[in-house]
Protein backbone atom coordinates (compact mmCIF):
# COMPACT_ATOMS: atom_id res chain seq x y z
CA UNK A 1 -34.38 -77.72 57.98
CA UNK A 2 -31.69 -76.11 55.61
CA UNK A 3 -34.25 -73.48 54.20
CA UNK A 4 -34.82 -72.70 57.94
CA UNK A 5 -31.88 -72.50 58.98
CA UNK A 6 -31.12 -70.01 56.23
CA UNK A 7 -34.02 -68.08 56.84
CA UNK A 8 -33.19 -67.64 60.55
CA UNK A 9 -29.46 -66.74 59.41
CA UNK A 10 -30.35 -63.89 57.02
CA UNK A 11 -33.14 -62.37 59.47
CA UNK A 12 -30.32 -61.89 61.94
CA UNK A 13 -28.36 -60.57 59.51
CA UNK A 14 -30.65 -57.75 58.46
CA UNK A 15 -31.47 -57.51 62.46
CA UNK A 16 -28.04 -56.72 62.74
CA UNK A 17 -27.45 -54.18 59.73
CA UNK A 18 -30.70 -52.27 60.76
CA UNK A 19 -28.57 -51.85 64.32
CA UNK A 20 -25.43 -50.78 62.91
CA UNK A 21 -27.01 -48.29 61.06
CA UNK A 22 -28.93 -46.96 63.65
CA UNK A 23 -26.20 -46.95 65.92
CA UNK A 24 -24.34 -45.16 63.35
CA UNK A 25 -26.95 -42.49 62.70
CA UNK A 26 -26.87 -41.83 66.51
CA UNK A 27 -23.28 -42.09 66.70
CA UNK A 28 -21.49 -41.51 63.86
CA UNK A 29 -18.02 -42.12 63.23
CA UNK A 30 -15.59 -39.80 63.57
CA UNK A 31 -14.44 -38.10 59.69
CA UNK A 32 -12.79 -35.18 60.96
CA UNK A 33 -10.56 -34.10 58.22
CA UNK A 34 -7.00 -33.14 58.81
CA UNK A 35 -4.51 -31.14 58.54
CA UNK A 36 -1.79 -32.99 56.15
CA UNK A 37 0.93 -34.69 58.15
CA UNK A 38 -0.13 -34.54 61.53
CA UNK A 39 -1.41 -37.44 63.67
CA UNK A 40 -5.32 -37.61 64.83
CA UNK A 41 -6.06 -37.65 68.38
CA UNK A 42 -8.85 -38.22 70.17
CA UNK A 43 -10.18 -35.50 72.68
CA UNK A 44 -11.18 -36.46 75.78
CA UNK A 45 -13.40 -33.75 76.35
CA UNK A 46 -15.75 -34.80 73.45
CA UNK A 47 -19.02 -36.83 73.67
CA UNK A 48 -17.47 -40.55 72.39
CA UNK A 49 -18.02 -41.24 69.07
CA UNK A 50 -19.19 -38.06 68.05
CA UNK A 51 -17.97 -35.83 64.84
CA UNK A 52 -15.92 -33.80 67.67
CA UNK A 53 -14.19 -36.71 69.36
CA UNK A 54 -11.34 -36.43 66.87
CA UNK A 55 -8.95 -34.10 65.06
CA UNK A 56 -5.83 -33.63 64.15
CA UNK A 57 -2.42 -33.03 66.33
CA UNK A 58 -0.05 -30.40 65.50
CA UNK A 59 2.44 -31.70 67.69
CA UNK A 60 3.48 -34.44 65.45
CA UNK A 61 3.91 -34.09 61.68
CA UNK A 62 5.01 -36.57 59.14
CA UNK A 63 7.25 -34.46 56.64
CA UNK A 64 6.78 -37.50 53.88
CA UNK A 65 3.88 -36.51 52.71
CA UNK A 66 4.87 -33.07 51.56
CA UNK A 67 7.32 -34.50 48.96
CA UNK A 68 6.23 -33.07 45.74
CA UNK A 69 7.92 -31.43 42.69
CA UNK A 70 6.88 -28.00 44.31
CA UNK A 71 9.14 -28.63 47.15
CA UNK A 72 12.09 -30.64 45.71
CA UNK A 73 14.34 -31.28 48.47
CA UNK A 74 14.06 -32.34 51.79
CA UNK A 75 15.19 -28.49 53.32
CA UNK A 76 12.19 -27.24 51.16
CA UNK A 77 9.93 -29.46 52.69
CA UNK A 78 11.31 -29.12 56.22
CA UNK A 79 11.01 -24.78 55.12
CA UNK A 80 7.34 -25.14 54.24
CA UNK A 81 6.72 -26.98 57.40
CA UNK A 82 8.50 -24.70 59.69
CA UNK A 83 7.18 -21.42 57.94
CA UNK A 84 3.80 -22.78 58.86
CA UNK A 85 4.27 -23.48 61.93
CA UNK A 86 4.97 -20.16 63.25
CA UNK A 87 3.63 -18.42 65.80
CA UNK A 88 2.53 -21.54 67.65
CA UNK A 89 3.99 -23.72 70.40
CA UNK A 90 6.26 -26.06 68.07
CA UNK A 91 6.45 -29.29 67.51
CA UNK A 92 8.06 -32.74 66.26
CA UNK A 93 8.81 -33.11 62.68
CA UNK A 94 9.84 -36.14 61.19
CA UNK A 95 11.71 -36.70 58.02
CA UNK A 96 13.08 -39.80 58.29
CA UNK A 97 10.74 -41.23 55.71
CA UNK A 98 12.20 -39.06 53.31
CA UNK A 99 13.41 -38.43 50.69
CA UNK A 100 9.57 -38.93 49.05
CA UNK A 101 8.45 -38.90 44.96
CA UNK A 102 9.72 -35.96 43.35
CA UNK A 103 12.01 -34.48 46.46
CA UNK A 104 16.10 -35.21 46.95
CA UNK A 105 18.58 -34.61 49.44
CA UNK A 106 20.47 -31.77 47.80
CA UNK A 107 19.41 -28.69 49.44
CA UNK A 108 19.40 -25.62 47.58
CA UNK A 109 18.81 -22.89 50.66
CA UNK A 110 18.74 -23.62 54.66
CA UNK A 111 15.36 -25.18 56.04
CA UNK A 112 14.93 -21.73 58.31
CA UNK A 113 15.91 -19.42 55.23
CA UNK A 114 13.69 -16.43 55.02
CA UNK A 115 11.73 -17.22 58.13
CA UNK A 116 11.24 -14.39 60.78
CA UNK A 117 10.87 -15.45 64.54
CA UNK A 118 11.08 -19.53 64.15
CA UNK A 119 9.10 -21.46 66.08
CA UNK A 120 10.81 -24.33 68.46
CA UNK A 121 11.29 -27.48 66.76
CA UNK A 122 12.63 -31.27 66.96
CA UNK A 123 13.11 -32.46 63.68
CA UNK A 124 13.98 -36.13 63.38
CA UNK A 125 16.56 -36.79 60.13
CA UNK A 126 16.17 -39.50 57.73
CA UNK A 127 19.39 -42.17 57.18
CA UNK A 128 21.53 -40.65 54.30
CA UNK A 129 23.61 -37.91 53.24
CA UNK A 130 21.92 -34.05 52.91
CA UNK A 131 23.83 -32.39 50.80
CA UNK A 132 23.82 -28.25 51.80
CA UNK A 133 25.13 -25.42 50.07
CA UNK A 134 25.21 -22.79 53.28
CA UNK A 135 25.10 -22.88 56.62
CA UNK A 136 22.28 -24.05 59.05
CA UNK A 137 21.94 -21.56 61.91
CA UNK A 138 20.06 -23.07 64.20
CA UNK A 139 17.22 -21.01 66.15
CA UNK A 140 16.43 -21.19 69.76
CA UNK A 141 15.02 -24.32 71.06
CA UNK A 142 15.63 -26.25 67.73
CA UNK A 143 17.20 -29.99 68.19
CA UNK A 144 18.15 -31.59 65.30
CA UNK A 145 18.02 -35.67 65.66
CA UNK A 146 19.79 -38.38 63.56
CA UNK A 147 19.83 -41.74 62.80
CA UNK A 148 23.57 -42.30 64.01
CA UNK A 149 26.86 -40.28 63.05
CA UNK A 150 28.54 -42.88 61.03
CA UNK A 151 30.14 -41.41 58.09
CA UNK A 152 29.42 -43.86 54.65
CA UNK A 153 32.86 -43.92 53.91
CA UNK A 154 34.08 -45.70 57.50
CA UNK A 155 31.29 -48.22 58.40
CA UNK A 156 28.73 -49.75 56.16
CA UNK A 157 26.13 -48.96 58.53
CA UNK A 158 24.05 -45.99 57.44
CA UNK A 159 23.93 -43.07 59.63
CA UNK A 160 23.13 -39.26 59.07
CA UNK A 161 25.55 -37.38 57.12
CA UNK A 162 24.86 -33.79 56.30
CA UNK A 163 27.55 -33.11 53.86
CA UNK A 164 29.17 -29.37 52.34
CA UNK A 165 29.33 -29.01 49.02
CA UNK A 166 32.33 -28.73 47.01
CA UNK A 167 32.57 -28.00 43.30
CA UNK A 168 35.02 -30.49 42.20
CA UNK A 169 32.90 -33.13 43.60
CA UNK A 170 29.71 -31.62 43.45
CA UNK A 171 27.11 -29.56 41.18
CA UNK A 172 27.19 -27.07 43.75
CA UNK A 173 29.56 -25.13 46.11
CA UNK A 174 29.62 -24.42 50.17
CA UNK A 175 29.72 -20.57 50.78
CA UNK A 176 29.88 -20.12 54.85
CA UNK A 177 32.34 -20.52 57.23
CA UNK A 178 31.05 -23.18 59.34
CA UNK A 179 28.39 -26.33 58.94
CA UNK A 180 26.58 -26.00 61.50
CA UNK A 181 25.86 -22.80 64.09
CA UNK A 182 23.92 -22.12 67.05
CA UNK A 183 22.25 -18.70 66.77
CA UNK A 184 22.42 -15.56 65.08
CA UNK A 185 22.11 -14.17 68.56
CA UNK A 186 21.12 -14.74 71.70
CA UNK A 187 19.24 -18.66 71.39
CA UNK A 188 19.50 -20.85 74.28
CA UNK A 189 17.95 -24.44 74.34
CA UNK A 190 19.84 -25.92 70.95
CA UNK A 191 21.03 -29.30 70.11
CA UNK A 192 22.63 -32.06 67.95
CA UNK A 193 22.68 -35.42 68.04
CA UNK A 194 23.76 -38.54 66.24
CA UNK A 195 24.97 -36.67 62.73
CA UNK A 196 27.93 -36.70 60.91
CA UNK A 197 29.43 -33.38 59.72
CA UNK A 198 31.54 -34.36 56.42
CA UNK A 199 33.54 -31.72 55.29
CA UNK A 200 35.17 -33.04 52.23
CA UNK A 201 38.48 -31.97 52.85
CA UNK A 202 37.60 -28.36 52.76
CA UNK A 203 38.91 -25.74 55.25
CA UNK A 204 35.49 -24.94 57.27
CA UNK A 205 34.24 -25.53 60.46
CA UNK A 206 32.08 -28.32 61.90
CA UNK A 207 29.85 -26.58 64.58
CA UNK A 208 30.04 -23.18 66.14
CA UNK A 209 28.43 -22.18 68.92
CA UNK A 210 28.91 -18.33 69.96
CA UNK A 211 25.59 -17.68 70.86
CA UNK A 212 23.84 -20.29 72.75
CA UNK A 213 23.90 -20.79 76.49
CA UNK A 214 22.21 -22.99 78.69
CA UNK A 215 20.28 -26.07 77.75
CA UNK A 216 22.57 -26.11 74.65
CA UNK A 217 24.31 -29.39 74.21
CA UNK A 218 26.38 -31.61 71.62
CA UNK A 219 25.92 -35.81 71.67
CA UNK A 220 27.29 -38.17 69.44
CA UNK A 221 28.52 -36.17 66.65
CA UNK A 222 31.51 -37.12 63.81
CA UNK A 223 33.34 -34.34 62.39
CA UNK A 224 34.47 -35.57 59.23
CA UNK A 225 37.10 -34.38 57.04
CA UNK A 226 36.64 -31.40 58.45
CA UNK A 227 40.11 -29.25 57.89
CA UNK A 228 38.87 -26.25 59.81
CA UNK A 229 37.74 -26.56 63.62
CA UNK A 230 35.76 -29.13 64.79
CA UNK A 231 33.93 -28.35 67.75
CA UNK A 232 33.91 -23.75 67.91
CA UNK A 233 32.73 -22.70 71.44
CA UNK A 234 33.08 -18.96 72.23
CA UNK A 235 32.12 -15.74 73.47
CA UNK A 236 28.40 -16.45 74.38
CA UNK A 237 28.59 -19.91 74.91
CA UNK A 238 28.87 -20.02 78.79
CA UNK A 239 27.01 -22.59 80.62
CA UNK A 240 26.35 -24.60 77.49
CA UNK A 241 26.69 -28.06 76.98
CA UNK A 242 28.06 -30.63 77.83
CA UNK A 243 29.56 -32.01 74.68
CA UNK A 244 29.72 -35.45 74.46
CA UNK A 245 31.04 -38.48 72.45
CA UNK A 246 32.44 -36.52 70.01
CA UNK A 247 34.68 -38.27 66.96
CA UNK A 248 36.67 -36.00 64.96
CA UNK A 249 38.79 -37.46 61.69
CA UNK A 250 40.33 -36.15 58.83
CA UNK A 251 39.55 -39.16 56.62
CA UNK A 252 41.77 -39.30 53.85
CA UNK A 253 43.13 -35.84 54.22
CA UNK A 254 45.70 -34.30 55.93
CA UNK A 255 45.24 -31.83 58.62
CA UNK A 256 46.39 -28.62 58.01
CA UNK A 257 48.06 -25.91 60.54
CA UNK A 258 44.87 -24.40 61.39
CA UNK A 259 42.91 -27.92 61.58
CA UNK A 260 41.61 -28.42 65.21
CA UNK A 261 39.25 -30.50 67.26
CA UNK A 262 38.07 -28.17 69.10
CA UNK A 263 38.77 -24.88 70.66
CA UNK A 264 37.14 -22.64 73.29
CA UNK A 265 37.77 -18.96 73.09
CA UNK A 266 36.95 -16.30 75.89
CA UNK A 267 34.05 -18.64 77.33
CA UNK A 268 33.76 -16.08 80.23
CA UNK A 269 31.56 -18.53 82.14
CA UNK A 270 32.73 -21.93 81.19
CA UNK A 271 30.83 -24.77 79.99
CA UNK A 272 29.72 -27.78 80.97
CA UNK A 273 32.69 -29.58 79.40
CA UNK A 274 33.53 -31.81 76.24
CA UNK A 275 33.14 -35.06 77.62
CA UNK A 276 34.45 -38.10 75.31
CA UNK A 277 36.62 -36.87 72.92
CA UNK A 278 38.22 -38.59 69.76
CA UNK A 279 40.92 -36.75 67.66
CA UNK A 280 42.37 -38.30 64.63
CA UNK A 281 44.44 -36.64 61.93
CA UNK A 282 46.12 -38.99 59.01
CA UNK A 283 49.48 -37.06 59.58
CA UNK A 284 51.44 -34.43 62.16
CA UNK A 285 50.51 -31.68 59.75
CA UNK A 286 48.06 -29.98 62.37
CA UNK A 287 49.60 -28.11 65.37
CA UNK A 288 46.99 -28.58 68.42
CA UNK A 289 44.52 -31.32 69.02
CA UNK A 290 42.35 -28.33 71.69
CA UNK A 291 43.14 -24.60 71.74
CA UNK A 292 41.49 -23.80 75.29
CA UNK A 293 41.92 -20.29 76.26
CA UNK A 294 38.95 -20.27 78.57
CA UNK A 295 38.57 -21.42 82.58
CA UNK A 296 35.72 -23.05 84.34
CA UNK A 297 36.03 -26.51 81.04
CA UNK A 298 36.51 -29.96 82.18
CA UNK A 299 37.71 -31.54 79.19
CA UNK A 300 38.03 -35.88 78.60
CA UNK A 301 39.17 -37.59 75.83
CA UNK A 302 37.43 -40.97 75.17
CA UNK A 303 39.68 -43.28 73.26
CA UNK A 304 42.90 -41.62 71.40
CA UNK A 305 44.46 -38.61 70.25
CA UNK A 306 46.69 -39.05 67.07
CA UNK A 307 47.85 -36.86 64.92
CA UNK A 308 47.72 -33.74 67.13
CA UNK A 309 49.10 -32.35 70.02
CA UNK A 310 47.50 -30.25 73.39
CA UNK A 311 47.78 -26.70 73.71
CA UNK A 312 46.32 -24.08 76.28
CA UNK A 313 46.36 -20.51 75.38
């Protein structure tokens, strides 16, 4: 009975490989290969199970795997990616799973340095500090993501923290006027959220936006040791925003005369408004919490001003 029962057992077995690999000859599995990065999808309009029914989505990409020692920080990766990418529609980028092996968070150029004509872009940041030596000027329709803007040296919980270089602290040195800015020109459709901008105690400027209109907006951003302005909004900035939840703290520094949260300047059209606004300088050293010299703003501070005072040109 055992040695039948055997028998019977492995004669269904073969019974059943011989049908798999028909089936499989028929049918075979889908080994499309892919571009690196990106997600496969299946297409809908493909016989299923055939060598067509999948591919690969450039809509998604997964920056971690293009750590290497060729690109050895996380803007070269995020450069390579973007430089590729242009031309076509845009898509989602994230980071957050890096740094990888062989790649660090010290930038040595902006991710959209030498690249003509950007494409539009969400790029999703990883927790940690990104340490930059210039300026990133955003290009239309780019949104830059983060995981939270809670500076390392106020909570415990990590957040994003893209962070200007300064020599005495530093192997390298921050050459521009301002963190972060929207446009060279004309470039609607930009925005930041959950990020903290840590100055170290130098005299720059958080974000500037003098060139970005509508479908621009600001959420959940710290301005950190910042001694400059915070939040910049002029000139071409009409109809942008709003601007909202917005911290902004000297840490351990003192502000200095010019030091401001944030000032608008000959918005000819308004904005949208700063909405939820924090202000916090460690002494009286800094003359004006806003300098608004622009109509058509609704302005709202969220929890306290201290430190600073109001003033309207």
């Amino acid at each position: 009975m055992k040695n039948q029962t055997t028998l019977a057992g492995g004669r269904m077995s073969f019974a059943i490989a011989v049908s798999l690999c028909i089936w499989f000859t028929a049918y075979p599995i889908c080994a499309v290969a892919q571009n690196r990065g990106n997600n496969a999808v299946f297409n809908s309009n493909a016989k299923c199970f055939s060598t067509t029914s999948c591919g690969f989505s450039g809509a998604f990409i997964d920056a971690s795997t293009f750590a290497s020692p060729q690109l050895p920080n996380i803007c070269a990766v995020l450069n390579s990616i973007l430089n590729s990418l242009s031309n076509s529609v845009g898509a989602v980028i994230d980071a957050r799973g890096l740094p990888g092996a062989g790649s660090s968070m010290q930038c040595t150029a902006s991710p959209w340095a030498g690249i003509t004509g950007p494409t539009p872009a969400t790029i999703l940041l990883p927790a940690g500090t990104i340490l930059i030596p210039k300026s990133w000027i955003l290009p239309t329709n780019t949104h830059l993501i983060g995981e939270g803007d809670n500076p390392s040296s106020a909570t415990s919980t990590a957040g994003t923290t893209i962070q200007a270089c300064k020599s005495t602290i530093n192997t390298c040195t921050f050459s521009d006027s301002a963190m972060i800015q929207f446009g060279s020109s004309s470039a609607p459709g930009i925005s930041v959220e959950k990020i903290t901008l840590d100055g170290q105690g130098q005299s720059i400027n958080g974000i500037v936006n003098s060139n970005s209109s509508s479908q621009t907006y600001v959420d959940r951003i710290t301005l950190f040791q910042i001694l400059g302005v915070g939040l910049l909004l002029e000139s071409n900035a009409s109809y942008s925003g709003p601007y909202t939840n917005i911290t902004f703290d000297t840490g351990r520094y003192s502000g200095l005369p010019q030091t401001t949260c944030a000032q608008l300047n000959n918005v000819t059209g308004g904005t949208h408004g700063i909405h939820g606004l924090t202000c916090i300088s460690q002494t009286a050293d800094a003359n004006s919490a806003i300098l608004l010299d622009s109509s058509n703003n609704s302005i709202v501070r969220r929890r306290r001003v201290r430190g600073f005072a109001f003033q309207c040109g």
